[in-house]
C-alpha atoms as a PDB file:
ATOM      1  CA  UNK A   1       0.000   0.000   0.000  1.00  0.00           C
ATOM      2  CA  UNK A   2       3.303   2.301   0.658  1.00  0.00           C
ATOM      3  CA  UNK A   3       4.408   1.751  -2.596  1.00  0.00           C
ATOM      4  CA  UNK A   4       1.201   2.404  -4.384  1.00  0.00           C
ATOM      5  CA  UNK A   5       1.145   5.687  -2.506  1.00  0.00           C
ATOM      6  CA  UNK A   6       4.903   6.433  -3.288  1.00  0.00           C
ATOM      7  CA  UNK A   7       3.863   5.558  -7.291  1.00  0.00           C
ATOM      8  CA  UNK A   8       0.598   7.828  -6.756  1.00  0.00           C
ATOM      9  CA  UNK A   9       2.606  10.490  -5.681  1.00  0.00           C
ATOM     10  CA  UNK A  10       5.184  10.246  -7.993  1.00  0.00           C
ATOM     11  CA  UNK A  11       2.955  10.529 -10.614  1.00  0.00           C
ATOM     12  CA  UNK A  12       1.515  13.711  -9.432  1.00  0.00           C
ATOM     13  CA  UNK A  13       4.901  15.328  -8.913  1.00  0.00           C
ATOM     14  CA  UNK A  14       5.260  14.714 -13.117  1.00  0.00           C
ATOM     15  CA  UNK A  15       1.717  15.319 -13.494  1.00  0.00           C
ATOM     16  CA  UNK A  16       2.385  18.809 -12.111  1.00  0.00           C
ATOM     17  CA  UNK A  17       5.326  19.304 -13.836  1.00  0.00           C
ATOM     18  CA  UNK A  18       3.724  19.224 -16.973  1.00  0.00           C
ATOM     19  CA  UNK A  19       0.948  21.674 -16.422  1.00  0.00           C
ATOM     20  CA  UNK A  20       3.344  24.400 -15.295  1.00  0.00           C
ATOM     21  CA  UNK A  21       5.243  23.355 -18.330  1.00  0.00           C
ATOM     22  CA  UNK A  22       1.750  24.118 -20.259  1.00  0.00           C
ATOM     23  CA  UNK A  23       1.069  27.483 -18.708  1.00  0.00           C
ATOM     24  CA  UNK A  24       4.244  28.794 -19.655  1.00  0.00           C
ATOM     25  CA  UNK A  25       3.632  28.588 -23.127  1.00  0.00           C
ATOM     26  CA  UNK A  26       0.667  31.203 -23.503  1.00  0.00           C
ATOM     27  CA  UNK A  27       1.267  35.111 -23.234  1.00  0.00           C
ATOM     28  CA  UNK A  28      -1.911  35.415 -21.042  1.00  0.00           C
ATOM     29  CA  UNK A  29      -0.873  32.642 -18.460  1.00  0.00           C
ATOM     30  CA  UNK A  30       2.891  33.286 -19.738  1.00  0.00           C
ATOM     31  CA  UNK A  31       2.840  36.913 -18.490  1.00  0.00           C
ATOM     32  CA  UNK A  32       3.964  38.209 -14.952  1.00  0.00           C
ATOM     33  CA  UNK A  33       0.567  37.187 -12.783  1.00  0.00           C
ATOM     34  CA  UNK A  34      -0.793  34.420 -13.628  1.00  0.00           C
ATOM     35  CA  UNK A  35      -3.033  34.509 -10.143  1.00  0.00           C
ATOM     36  CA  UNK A  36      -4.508  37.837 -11.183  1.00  0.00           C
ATOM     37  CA  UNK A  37      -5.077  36.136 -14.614  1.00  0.00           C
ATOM     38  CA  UNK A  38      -6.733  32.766 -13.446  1.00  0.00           C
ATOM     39  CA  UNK A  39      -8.511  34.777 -10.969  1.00  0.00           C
ATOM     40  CA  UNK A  40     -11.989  35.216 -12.884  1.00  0.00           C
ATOM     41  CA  UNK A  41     -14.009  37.363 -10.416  1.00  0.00           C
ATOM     42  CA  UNK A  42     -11.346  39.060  -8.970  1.00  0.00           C
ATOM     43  CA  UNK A  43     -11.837  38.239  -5.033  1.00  0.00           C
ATOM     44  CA  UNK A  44      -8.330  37.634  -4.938  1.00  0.00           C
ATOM     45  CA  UNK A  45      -8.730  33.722  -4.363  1.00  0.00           C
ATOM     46  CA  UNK A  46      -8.791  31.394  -7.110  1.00  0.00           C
ATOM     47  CA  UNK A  47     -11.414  28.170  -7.052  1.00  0.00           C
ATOM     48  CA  UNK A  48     -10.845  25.298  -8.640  1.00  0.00           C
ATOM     49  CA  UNK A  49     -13.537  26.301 -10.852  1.00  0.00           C
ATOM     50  CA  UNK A  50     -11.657  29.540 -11.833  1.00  0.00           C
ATOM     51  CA  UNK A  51      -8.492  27.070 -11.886  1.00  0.00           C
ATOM     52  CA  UNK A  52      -9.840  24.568 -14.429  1.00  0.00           C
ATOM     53  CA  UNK A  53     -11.392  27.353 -17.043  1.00  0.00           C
ATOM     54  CA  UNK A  54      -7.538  28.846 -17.153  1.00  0.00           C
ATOM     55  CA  UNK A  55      -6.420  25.269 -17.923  1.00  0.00           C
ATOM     56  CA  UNK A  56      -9.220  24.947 -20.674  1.00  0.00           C
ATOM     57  CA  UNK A  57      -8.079  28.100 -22.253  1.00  0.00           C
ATOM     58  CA  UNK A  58      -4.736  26.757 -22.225  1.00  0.00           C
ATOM     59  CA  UNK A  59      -5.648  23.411 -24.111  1.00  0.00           C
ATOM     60  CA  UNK A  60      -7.706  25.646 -26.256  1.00  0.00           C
ATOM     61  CA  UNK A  61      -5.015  27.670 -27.546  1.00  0.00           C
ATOM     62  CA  UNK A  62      -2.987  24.579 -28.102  1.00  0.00           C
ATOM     63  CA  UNK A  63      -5.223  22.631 -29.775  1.00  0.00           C
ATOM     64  CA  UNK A  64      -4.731  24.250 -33.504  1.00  0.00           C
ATOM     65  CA  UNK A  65      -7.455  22.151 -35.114  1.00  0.00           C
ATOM     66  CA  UNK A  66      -9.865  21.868 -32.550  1.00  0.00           C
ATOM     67  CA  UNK A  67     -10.604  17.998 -32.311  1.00  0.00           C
ATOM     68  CA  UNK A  68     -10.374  18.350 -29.076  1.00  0.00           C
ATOM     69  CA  UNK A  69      -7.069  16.474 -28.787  1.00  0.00           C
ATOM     70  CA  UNK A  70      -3.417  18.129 -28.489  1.00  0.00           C
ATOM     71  CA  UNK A  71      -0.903  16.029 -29.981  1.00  0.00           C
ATOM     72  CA  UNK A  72       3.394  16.582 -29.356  1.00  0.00           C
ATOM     73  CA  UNK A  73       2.934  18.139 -32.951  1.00  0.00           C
ATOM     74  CA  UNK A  74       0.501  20.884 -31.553  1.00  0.00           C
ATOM     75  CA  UNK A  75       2.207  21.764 -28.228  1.00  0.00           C
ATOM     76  CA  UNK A  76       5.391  21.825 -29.645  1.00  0.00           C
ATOM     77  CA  UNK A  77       3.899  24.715 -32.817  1.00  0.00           C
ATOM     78  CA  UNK A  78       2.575  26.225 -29.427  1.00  0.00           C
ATOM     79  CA  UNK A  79       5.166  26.758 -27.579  1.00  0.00           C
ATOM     80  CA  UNK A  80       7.175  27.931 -30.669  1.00  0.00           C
ATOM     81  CA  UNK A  81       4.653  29.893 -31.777  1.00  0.00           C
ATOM     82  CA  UNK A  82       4.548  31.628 -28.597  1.00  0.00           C
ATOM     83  CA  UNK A  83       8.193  31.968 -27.186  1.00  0.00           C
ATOM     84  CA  UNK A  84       9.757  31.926 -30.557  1.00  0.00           C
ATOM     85  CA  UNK A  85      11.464  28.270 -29.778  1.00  0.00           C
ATOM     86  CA  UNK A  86      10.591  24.701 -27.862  1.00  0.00           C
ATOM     87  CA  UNK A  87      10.813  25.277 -24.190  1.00  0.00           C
ATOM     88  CA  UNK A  88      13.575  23.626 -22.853  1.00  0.00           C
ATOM     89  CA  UNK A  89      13.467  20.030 -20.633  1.00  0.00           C
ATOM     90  CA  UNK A  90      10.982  17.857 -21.273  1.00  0.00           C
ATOM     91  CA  UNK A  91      10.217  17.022 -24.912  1.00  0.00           C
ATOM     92  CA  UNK A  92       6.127  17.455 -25.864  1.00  0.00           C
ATOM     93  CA  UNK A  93       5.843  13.906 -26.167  1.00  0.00           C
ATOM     94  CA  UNK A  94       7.020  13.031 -22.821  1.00  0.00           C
ATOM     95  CA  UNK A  95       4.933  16.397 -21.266  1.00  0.00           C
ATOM     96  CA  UNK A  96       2.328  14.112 -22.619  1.00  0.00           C
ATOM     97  CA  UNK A  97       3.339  10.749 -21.872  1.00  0.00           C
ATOM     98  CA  UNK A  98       2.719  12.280 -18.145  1.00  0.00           C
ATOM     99  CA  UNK A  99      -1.163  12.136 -18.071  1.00  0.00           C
ATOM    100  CA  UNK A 100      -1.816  10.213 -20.703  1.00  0.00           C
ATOM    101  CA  UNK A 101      -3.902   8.249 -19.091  1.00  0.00           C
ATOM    102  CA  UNK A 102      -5.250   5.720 -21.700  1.00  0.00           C
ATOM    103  CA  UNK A 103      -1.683   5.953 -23.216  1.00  0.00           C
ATOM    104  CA  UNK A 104      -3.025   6.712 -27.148  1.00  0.00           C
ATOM    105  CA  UNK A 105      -0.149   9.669 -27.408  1.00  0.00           C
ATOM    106  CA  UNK A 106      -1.990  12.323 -27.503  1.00  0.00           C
ATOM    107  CA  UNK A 107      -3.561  14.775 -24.444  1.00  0.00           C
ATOM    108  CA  UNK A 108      -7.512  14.767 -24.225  1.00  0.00           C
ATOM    109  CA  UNK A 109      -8.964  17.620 -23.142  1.00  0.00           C
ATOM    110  CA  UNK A 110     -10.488  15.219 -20.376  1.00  0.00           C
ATOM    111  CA  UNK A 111      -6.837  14.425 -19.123  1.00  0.00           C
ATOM    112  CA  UNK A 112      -5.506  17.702 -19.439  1.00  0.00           C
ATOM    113  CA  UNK A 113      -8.698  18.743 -17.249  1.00  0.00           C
ATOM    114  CA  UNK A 114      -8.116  15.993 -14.482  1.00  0.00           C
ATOM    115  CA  UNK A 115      -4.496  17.023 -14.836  1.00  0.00           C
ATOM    116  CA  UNK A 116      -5.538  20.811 -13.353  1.00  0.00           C
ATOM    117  CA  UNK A 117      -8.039  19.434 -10.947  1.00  0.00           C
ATOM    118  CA  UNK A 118      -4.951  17.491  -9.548  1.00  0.00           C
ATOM    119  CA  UNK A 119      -2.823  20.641  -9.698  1.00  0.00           C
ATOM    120  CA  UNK A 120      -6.032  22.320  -7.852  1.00  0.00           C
ATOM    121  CA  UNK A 121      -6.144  19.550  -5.328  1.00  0.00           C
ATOM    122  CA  UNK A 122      -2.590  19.637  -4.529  1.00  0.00           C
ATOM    123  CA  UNK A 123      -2.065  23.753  -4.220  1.00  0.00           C
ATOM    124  CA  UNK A 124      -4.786  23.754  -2.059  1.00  0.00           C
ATOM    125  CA  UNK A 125      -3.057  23.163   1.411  1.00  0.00           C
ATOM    126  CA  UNK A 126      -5.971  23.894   3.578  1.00  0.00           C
ATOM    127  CA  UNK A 127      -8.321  22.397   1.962  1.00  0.00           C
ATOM    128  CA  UNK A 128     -10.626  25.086   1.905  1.00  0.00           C
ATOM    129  CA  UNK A 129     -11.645  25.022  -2.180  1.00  0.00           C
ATOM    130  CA  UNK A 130      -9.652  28.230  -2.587  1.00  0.00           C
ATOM    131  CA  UNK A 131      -6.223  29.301  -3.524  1.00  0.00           C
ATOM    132  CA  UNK A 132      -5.039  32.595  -1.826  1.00  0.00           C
ATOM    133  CA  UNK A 133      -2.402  34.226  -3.593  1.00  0.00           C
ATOM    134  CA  UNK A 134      -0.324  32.980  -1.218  1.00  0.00           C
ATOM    135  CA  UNK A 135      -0.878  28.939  -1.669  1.00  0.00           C
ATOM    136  CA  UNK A 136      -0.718  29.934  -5.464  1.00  0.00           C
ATOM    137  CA  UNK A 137       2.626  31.227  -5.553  1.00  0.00           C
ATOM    138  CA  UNK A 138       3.898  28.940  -2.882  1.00  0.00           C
ATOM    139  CA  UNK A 139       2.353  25.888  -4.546  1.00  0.00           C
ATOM    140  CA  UNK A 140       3.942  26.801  -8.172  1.00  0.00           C
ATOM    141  CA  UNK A 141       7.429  27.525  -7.091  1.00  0.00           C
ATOM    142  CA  UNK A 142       7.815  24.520  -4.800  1.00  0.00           C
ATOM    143  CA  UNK A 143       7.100  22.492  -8.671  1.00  0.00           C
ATOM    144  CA  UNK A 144       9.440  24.893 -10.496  1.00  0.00           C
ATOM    145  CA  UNK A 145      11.450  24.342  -7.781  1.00  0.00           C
ATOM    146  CA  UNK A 146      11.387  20.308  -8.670  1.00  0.00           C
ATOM    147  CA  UNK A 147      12.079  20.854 -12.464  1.00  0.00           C
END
């Protein structure tokens, strides 16, 4: 049961990894506050509600020919398209190889989705279904931190 916790846990660390990866690759989640960005209503908390409609944006704007799938192909035209190059570290593929979950190669918006609800989930040290600016920044530079 320690191991399959370990394994769990593991995953999520890579699972996180790769949506930070993501976010970096759009100018509106790319630019300087992404909490003042992700925060819809402007309360200055962020819900996971608020948290999952950035993420769909995000697949949005990588998924060039909106089947509603983003293959290696699309995030890697992405994140040239939008920084100019490929971002360095992980190739797409293996970004995607992350939460795959049904292992076909290519990122569903369904996994990409459970993928931020995760992120949401894991941010959210208190528990209390919001993300203070605080817990947002704290929660994205302890995974940058991991990279």
């Amino acid at each position: 049961m320690r191991w399959a916790r370990l394994a769990k846990l593991r995953r999520m660390k890579k699972l996180l990894t790769l949506l930070l990866g993501c976010a970096s690759i759009l100018p509106a989640f790319a630019a300087s506050d992404l909490f003042a960005r992700t925060d819809a209503n402007r309360d200055r908390r962020v819900t996971a509600t608020e948290h999952v409609a950035a993420a769909r944006a995000m697949f949005a704007a990588m998924d060039a020919d909106g089947d509603r799938k983003v293959t290696a192909a699309e995030m890697s035209a992405a994140q040239r398209r939008i920084n100019g190059r490929g971002k360095p570290g992980l190739s797409s593929a293996e970004k995607i190889r992350v939460i795959d979950s049904n292992q076909d190669g290519v990122l569903s918006a369904d996994e990409h989705e459970a993928g931020a609800e995760v992120m949401f989930a894991v941010m959210d040290r208190n528990k209390d279904g919001r993300l203070t600016r605080k817990e947002y920044a704290a929660g994205h530079a302890k995974l940058l931190a991991r990279r």
